[in-house]
C-alpha atoms as a PDB file:
ATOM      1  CA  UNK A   1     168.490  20.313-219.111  1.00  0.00           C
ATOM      2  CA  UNK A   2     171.504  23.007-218.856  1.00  0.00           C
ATOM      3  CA  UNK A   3     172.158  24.572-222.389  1.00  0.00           C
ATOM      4  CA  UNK A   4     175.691  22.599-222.170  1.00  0.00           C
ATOM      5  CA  UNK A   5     173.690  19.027-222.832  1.00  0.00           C
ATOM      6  CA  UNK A   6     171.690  20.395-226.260  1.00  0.00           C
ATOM      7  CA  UNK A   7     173.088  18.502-228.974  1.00  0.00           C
ATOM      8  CA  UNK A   8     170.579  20.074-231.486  1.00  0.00           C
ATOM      9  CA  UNK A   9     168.310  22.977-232.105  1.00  0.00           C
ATOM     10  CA  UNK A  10     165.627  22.401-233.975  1.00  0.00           C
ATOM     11  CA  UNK A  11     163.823  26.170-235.900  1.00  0.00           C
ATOM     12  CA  UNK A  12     160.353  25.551-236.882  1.00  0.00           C
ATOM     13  CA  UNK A  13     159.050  29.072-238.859  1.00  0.00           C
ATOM     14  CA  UNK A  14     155.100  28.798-238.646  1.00  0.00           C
ATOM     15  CA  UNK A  15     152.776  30.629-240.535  1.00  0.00           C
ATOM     16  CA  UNK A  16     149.129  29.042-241.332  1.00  0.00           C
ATOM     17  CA  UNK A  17     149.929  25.842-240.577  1.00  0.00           C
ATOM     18  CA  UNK A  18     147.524  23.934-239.128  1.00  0.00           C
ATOM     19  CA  UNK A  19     147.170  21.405-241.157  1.00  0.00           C
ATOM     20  CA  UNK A  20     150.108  19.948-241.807  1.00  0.00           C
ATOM     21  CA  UNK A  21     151.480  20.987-237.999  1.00  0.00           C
ATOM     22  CA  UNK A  22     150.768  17.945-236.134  1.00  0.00           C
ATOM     23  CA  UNK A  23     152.347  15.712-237.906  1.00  0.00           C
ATOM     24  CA  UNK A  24     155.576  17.876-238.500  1.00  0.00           C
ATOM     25  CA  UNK A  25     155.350  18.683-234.559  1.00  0.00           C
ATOM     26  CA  UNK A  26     155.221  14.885-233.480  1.00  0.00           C
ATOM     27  CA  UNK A  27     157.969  14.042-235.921  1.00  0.00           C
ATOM     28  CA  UNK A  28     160.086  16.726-233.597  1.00  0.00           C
ATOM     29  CA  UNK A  29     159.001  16.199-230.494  1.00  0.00           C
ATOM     30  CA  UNK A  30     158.921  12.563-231.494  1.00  0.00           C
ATOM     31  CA  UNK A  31     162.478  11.989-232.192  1.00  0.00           C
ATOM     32  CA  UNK A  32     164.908   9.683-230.668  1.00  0.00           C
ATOM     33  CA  UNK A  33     167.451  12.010-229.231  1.00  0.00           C
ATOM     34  CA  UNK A  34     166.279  13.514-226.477  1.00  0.00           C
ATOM     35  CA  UNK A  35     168.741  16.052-225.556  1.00  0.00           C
ATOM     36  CA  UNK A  36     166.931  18.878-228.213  1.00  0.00           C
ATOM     37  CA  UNK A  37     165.304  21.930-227.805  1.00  0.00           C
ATOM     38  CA  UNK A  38     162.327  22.797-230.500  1.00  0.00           C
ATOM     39  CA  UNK A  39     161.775  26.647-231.288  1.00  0.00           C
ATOM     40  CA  UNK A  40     158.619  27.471-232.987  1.00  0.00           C
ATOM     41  CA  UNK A  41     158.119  30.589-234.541  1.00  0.00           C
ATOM     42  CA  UNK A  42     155.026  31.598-235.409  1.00  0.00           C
ATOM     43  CA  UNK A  43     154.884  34.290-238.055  1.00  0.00           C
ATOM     44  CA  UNK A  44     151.863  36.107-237.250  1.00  0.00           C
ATOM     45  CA  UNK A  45     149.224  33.032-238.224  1.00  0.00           C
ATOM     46  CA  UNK A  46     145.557  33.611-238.535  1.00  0.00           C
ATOM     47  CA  UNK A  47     144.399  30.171-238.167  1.00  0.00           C
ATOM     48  CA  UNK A  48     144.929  27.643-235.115  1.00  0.00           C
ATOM     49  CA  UNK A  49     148.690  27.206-235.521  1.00  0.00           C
ATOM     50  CA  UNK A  50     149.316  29.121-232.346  1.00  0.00           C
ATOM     51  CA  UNK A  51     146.467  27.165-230.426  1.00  0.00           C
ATOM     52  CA  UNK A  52     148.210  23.680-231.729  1.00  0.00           C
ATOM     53  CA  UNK A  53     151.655  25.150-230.541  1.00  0.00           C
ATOM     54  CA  UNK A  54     150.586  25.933-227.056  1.00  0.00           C
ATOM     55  CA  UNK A  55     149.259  22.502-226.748  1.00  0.00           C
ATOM     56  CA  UNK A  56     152.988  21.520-227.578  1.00  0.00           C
ATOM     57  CA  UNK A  57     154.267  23.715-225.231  1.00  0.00           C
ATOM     58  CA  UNK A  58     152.277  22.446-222.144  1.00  0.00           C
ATOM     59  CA  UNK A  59     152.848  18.839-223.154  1.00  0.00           C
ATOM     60  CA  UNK A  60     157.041  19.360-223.312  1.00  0.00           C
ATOM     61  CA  UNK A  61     158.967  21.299-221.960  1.00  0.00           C
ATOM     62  CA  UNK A  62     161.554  21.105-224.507  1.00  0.00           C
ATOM     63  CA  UNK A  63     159.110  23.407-226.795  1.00  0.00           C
ATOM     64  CA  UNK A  64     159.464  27.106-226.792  1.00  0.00           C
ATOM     65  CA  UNK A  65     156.916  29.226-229.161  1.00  0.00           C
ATOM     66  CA  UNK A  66     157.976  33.058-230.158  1.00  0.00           C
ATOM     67  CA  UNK A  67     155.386  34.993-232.105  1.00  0.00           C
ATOM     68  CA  UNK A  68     156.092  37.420-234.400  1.00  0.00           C
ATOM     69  CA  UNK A  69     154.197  39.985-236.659  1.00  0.00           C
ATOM     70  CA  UNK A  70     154.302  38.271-240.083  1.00  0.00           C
ATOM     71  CA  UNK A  71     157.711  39.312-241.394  1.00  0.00           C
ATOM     72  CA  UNK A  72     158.168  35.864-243.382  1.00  0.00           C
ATOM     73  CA  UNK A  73     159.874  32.442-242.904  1.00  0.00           C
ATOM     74  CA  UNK A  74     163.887  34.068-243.432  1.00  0.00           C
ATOM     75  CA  UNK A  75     162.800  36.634-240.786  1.00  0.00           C
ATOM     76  CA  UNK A  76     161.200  33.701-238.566  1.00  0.00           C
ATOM     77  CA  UNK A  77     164.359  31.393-238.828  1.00  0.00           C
ATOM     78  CA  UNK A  78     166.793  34.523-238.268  1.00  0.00           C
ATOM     79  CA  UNK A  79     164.910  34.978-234.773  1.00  0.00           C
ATOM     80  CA  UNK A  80     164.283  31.268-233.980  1.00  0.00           C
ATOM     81  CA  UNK A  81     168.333  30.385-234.019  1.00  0.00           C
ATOM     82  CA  UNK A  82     169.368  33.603-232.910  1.00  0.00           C
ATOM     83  CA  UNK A  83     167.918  32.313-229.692  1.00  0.00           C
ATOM     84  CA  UNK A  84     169.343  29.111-230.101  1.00  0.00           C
ATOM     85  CA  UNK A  85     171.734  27.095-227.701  1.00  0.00           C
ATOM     86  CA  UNK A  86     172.253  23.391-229.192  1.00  0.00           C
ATOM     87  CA  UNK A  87     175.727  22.386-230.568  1.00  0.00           C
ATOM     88  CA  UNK A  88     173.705  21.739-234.187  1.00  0.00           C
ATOM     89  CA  UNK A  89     171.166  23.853-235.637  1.00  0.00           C
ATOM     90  CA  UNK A  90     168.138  22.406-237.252  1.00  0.00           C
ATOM     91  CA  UNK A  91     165.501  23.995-239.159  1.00  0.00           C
ATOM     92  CA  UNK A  92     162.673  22.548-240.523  1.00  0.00           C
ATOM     93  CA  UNK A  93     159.159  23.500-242.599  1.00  0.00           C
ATOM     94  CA  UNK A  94     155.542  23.409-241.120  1.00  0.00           C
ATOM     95  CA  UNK A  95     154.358  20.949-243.880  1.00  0.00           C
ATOM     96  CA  UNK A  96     158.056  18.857-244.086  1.00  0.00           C
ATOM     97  CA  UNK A  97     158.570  16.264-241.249  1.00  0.00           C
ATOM     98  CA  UNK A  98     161.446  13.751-240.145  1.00  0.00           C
ATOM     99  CA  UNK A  99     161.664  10.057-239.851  1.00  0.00           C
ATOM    100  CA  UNK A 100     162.004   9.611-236.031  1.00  0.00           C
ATOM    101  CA  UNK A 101     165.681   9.078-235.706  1.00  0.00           C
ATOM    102  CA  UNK A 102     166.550  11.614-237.908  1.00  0.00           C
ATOM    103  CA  UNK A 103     168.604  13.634-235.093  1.00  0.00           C
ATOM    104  CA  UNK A 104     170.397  11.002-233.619  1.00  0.00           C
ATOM    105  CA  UNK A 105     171.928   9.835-237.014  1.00  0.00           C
ATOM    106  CA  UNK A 106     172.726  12.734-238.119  1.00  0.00           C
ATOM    107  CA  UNK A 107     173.833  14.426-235.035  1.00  0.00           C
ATOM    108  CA  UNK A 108     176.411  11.150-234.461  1.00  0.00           C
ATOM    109  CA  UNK A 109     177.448  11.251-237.992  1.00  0.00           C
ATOM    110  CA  UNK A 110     178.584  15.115-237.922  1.00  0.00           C
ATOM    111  CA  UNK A 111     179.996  14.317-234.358  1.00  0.00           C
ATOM    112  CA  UNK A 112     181.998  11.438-235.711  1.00  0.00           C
ATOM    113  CA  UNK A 113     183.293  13.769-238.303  1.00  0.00           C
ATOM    114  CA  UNK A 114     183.338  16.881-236.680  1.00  0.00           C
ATOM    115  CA  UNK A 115     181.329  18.185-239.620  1.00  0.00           C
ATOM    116  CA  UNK A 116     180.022  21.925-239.180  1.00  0.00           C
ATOM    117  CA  UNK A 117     177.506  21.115-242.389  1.00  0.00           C
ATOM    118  CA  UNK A 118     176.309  17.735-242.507  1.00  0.00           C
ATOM    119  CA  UNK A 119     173.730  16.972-245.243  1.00  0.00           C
ATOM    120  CA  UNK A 120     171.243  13.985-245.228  1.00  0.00           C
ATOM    121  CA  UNK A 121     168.798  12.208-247.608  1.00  0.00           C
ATOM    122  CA  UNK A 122     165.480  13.315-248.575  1.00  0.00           C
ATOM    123  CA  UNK A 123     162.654  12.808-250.756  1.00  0.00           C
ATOM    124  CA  UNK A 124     159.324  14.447-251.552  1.00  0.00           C
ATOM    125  CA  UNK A 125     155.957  13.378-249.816  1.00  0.00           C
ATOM    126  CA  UNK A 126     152.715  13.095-251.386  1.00  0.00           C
ATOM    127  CA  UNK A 127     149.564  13.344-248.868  1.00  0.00           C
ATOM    128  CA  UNK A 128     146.675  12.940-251.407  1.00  0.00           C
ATOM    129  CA  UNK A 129     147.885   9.503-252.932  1.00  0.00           C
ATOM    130  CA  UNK A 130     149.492   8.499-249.099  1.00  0.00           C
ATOM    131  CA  UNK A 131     152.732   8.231-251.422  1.00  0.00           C
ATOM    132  CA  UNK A 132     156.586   8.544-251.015  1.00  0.00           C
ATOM    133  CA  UNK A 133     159.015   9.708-254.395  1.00  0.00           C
ATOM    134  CA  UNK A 134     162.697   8.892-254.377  1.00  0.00           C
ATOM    135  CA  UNK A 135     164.602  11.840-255.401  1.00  0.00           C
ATOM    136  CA  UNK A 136     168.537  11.594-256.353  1.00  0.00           C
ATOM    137  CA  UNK A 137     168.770  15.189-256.977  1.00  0.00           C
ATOM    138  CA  UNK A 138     169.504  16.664-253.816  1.00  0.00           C
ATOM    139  CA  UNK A 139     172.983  15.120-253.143  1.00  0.00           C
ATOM    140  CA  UNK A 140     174.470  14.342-256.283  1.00  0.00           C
ATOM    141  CA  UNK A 141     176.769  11.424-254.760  1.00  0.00           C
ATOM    142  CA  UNK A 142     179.033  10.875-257.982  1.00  0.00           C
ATOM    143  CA  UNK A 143     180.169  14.421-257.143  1.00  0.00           C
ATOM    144  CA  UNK A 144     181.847  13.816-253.828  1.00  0.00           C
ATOM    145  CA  UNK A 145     185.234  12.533-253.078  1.00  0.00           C
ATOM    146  CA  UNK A 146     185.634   8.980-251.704  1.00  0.00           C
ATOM    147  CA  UNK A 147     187.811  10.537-248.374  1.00  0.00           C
ATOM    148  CA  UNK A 148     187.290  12.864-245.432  1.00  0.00           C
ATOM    149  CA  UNK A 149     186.877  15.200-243.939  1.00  0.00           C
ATOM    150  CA  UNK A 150     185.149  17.097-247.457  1.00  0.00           C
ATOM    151  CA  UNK A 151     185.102  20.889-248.596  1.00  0.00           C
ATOM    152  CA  UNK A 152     183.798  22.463-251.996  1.00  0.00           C
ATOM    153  CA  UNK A 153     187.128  22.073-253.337  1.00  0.00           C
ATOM    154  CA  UNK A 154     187.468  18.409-253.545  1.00  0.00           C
ATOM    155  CA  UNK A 155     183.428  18.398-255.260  1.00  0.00           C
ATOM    156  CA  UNK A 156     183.790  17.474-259.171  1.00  0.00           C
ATOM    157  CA  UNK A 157     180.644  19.062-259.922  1.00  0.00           C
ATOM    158  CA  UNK A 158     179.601  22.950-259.827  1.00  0.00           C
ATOM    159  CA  UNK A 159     179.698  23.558-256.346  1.00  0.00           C
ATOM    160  CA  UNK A 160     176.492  24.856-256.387  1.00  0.00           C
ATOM    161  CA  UNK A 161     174.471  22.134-257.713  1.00  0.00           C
ATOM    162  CA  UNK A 162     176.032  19.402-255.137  1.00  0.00           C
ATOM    163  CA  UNK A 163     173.520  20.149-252.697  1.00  0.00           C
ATOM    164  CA  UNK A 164     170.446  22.202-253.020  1.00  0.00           C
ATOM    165  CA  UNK A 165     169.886  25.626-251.730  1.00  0.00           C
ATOM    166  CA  UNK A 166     167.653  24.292-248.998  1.00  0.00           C
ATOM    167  CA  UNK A 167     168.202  24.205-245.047  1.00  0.00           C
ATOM    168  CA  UNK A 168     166.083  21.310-243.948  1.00  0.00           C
ATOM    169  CA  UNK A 169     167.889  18.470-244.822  1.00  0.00           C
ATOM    170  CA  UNK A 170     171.234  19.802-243.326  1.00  0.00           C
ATOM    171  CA  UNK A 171     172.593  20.233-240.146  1.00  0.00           C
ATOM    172  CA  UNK A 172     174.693  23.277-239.322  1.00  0.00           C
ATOM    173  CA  UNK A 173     177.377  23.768-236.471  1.00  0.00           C
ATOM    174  CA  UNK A 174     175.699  26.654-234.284  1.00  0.00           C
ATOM    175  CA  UNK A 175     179.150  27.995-233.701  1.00  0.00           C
ATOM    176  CA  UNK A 176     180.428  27.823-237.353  1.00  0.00           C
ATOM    177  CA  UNK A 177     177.209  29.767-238.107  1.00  0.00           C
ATOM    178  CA  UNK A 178     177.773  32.238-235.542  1.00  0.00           C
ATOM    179  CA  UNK A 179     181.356  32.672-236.146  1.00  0.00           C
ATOM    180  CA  UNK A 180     181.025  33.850-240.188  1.00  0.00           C
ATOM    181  CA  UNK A 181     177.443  35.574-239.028  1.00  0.00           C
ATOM    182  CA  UNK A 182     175.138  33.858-241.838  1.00  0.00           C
ATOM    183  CA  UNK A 183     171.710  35.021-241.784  1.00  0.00           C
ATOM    184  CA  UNK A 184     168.212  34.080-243.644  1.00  0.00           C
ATOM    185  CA  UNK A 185     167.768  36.739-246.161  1.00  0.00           C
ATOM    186  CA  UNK A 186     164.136  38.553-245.347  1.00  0.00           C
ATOM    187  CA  UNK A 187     161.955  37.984-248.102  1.00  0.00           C
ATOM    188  CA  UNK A 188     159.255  35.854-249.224  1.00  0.00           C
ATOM    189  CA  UNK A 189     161.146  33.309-251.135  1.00  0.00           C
ATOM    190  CA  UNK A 190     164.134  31.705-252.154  1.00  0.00           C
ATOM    191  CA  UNK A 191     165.292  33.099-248.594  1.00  0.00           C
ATOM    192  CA  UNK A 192     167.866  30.013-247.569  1.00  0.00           C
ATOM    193  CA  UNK A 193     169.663  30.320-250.519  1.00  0.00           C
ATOM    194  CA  UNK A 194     172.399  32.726-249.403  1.00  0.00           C
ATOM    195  CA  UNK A 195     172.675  30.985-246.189  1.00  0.00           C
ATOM    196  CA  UNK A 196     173.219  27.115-247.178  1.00  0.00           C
ATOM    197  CA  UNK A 197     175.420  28.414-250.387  1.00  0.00           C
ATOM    198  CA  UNK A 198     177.578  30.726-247.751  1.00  0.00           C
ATOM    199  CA  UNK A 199     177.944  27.928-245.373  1.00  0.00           C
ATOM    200  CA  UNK A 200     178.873  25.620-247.898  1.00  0.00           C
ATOM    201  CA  UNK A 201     181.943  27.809-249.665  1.00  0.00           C
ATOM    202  CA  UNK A 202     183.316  28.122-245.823  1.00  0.00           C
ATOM    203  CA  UNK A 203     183.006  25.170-244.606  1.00  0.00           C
ATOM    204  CA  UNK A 204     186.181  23.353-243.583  1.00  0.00           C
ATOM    205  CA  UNK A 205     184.100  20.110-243.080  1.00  0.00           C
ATOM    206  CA  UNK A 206     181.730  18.271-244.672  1.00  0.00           C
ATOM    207  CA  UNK A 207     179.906  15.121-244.246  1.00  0.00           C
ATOM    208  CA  UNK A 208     176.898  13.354-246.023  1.00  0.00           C
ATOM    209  CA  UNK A 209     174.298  10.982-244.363  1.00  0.00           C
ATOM    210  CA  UNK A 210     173.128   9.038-247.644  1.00  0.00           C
ATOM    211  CA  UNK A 211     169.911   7.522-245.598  1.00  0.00           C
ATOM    212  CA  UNK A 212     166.857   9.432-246.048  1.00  0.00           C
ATOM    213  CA  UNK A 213     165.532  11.000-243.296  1.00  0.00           C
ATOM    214  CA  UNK A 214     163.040  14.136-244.028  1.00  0.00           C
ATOM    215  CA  UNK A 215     160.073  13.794-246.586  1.00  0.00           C
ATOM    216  CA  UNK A 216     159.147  17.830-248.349  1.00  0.00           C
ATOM    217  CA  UNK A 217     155.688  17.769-248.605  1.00  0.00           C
ATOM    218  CA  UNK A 218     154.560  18.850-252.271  1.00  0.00           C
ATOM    219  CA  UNK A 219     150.932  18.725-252.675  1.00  0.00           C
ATOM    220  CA  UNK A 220     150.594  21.515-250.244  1.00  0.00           C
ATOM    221  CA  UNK A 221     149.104  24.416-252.560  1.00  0.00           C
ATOM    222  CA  UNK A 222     149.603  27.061-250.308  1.00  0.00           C
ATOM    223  CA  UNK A 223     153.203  26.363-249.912  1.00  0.00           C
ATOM    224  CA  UNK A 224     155.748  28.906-250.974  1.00  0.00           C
ATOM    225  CA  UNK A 225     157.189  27.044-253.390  1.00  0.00           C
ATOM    226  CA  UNK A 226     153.410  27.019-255.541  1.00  0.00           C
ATOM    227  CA  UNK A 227     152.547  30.547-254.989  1.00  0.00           C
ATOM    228  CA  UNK A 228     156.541  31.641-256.122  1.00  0.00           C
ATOM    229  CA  UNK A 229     154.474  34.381-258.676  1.00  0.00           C
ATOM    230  CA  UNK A 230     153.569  36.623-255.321  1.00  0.00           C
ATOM    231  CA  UNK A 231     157.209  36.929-254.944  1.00  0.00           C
ATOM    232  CA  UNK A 232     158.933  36.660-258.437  1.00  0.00           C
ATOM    233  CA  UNK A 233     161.865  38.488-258.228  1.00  0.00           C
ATOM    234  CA  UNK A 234     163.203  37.000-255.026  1.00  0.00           C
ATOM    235  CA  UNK A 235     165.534  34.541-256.553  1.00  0.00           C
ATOM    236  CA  UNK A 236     167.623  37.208-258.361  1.00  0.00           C
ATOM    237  CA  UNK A 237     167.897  39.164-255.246  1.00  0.00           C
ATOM    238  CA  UNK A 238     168.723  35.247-253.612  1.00  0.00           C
ATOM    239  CA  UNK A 239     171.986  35.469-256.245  1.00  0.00           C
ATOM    240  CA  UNK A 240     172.835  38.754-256.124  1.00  0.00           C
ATOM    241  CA  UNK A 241     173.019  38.584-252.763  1.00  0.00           C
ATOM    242  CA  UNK A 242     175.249  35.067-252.699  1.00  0.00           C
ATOM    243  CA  UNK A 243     177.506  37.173-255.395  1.00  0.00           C
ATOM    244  CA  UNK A 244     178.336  39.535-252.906  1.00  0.00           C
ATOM    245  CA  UNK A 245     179.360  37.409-250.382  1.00  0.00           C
ATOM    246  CA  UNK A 246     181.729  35.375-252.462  1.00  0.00           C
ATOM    247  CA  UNK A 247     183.313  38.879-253.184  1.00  0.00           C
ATOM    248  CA  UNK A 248     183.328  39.662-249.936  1.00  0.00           C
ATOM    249  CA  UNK A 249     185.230  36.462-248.872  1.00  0.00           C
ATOM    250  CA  UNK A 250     187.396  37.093-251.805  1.00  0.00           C
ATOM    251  CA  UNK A 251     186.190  33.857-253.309  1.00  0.00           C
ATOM    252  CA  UNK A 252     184.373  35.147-256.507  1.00  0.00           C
ATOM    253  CA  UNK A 253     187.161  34.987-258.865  1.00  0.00           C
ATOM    254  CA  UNK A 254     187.795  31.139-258.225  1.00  0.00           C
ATOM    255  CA  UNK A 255     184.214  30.043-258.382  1.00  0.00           C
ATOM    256  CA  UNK A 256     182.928  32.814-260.604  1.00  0.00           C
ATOM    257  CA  UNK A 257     182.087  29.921-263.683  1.00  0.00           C
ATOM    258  CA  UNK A 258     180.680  27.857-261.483  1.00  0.00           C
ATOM    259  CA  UNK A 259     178.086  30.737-260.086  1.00  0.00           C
ATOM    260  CA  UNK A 260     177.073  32.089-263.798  1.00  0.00           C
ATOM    261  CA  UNK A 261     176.047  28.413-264.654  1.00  0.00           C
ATOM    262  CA  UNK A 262     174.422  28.027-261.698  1.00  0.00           C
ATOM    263  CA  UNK A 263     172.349  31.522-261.705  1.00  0.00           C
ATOM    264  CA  UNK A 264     171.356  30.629-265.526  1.00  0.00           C
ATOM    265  CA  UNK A 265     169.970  27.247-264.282  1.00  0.00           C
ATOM    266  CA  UNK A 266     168.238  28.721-261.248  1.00  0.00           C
ATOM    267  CA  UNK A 267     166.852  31.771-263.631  1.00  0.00           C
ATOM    268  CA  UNK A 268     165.443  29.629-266.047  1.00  0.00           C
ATOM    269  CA  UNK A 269     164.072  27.058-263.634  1.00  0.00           C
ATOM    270  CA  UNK A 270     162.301  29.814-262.282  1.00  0.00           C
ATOM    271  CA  UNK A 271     161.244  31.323-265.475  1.00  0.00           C
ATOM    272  CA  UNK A 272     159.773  27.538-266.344  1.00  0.00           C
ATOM    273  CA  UNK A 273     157.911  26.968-263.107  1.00  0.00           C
ATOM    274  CA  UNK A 274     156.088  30.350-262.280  1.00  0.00           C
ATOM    275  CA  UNK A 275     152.685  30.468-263.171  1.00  0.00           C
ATOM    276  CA  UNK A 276     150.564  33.553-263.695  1.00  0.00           C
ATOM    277  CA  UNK A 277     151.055  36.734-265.158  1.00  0.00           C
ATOM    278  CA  UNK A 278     154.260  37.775-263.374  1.00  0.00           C
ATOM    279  CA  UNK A 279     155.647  35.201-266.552  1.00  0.00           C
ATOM    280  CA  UNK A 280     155.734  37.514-268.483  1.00  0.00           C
ATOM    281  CA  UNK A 281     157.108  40.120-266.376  1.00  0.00           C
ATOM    282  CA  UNK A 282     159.901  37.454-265.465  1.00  0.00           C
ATOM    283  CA  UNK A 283     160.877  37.120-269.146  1.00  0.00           C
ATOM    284  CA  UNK A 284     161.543  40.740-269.932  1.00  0.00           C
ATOM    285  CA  UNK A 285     163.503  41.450-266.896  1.00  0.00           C
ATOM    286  CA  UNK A 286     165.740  38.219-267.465  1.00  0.00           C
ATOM    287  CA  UNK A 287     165.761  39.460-271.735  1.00  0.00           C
ATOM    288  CA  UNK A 288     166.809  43.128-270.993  1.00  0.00           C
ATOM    289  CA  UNK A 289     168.557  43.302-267.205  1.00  0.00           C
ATOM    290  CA  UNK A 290     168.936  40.163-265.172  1.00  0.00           C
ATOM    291  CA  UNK A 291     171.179  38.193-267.494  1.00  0.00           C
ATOM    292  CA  UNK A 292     173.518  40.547-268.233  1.00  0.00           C
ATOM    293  CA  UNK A 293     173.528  41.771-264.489  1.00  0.00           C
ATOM    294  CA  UNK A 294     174.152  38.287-263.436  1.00  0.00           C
ATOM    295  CA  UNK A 295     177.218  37.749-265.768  1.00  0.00           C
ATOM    296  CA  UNK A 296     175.717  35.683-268.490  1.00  0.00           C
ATOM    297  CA  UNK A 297     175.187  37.632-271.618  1.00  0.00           C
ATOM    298  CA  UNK A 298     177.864  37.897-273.635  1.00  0.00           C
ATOM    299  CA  UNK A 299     179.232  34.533-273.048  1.00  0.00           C
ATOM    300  CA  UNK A 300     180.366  31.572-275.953  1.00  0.00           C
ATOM    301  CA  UNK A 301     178.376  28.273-275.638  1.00  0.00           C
ATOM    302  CA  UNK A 302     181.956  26.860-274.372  1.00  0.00           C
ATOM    303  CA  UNK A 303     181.120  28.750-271.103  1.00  0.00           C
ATOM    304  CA  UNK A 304     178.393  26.795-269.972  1.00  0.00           C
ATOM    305  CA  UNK A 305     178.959  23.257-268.309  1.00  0.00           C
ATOM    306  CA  UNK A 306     174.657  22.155-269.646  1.00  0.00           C
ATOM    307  CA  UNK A 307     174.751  23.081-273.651  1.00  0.00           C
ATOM    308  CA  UNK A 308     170.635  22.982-273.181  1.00  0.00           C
ATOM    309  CA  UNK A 309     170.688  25.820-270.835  1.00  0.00           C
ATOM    310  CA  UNK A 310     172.652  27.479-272.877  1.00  0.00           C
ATOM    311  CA  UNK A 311     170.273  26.866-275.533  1.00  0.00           C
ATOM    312  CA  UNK A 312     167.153  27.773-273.782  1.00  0.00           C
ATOM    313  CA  UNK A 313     168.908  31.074-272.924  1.00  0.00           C
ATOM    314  CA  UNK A 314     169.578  31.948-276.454  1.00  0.00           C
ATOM    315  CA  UNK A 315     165.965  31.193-277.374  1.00  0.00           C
ATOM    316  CA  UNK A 316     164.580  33.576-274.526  1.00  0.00           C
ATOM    317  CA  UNK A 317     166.851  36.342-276.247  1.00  0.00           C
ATOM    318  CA  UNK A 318     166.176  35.357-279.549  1.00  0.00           C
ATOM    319  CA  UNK A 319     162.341  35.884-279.319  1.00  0.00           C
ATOM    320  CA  UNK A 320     160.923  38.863-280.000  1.00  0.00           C
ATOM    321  CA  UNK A 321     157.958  38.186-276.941  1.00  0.00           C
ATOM    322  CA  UNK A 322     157.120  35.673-274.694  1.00  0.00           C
ATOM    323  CA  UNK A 323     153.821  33.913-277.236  1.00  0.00           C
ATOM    324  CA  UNK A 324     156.785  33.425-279.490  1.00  0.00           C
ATOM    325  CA  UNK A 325     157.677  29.375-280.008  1.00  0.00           C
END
């Protein structure tokens, strides 16, 4: 197949996968559109993922692996598309898989609209009770416009809470993302962030798939998302980072309300979900630094869009430590 024909690319970052691989691999390999190529990167695993790979690899020849010293999933999904060739780019998780014709409807519906982001439905899967959750948090329909083609502009909501932060239930021109030069920042977590939220203030056109087609596994406990304490601070380097590329596209002044609300609900969703002792490590840094570095102290209640954030915020630097209730 001459690189012409790919209509999508799909980025699999792999790092101690194996047991969750198979059934994210056949989900890929699986799919109803044929005309894919599936690049695996494996991030320096020390279990079987590279054996199960291979076994992809011989089987179809649409399967490349690259292995890599373990540098991280940004750093695996940076070199996975920057070897890319399909019209779309696709990434997806180890332990996350697709419904099987997850490519072809969402590859025809960005077609159709010429979309260079195109963002589908999702929801979360549960492998110890065999159980699927609806989620209608990660496209926040009442905050689109009825008419295309779409851009952040014509959203009603903060632009940043329309969609999550999150690549794998998107689609992405390859040569929008090449053109503007977006890259996966290189750390632990939170490392699509700055990506998805770049893409998204650039794009020209949007378009939404409302069918759900990808399931996020969550009972994995060695997922990134449960072991967030190893890597702490990587959200706030996640926003500063997104800060300076709104200022860079000379962008910040127009959206800059809509990023302070949105860096005081990702701060203190982070602050609520770690576990461990990096808590209370979290707390003092978001008390003394963070939320004035990020634009939020100093700010009337009439700032913030969610009064209970704004609460919440006031009790963290109210409290005199982190036992306090």
């Amino acid at each position: 197949m001459g690189n012409k024909d790919l209509k999508v690319s799909v980025i699999v970052p792999v790092y101690n996968g194996e047991r969750y691989l198979v059934r994210c691999m056949d989900s890929i390999v699986g799919q109803t559109l044929k005309e894919t190529e599936i690049i695996c990167v494996d991030d320096g695993s020390s279990d079987r993922s590279p054996e199960i790979l291979d076994e992809y690899v011989r089987l179809d020849n649409r399967v490349r692996l690259i292995s890599q010293r373990n540098a991280g999933a940004g750093a695996a999904r940076n070199r996975g598309f920057s070897e890319a060739k399909g019209e779309y780019l696709s990434f997806l998780d180890a332990d996350d898989f697709f419904e099987p014709d997850m490519l072809e409807r969402a590859y025809r519906k960005a077609k159709e609209q010429k979309a260079q982001i195109l963002v589908f439905g999702s929801d979360q899967y549960r492998s110890d009770l065999e159980e699927f959750h609806h989620v209608d948090w990660t496209i926040r329909k009442h905050a689109l416009p009825p008419y295309r083609p779409m851009n952040y502009r014509t959203f009603t909501e903060n632009v940043f809470k329309v969609f999550v932060g999150w690549t794998w239930d998107k689609l992405f021109e390859r040569e929008f993302v090449l053109k503007h030069g977006f890259k996966f920042q290189e750390q632990r977590t939170s490392n699509d962030l700055l990506f998805v939220f770049s893409a998204l203030v650039l794009a020209e056109r949007i378009e939404v798939e409302e069918a759900v087609l990808a399931h996020q596994r969550r009972d994995n406990p060695e997922s990134l998302s449960h072991t967030r304490e190893k890597s702490w601070q990587c959200f706030y380097h996640a926003l500063t980072a997104l800060r300076e590329n709104l200022v860079r596209y000379g962008l910040y002044y127009e959206l800059e309300q809509d990023f302070i609300n949105y860096a005081l609900h990702f701060s203190l969703w982070n602050y609520k979900t770690i576990q461990g002792g990096k808590k209370k490590e979290l707390y003092r840094m978001l008390k003394r630094k963070w939320f004035r570095e990020l634009g939020i102290a100093g700010r009337g209640k009439e700032y913030f869009y969610n009064k209970g954030e704004y609460e919440e915020y006031r009790e963290i630097m109210k409290r005199q430590n982190l036992a306090e209730k």
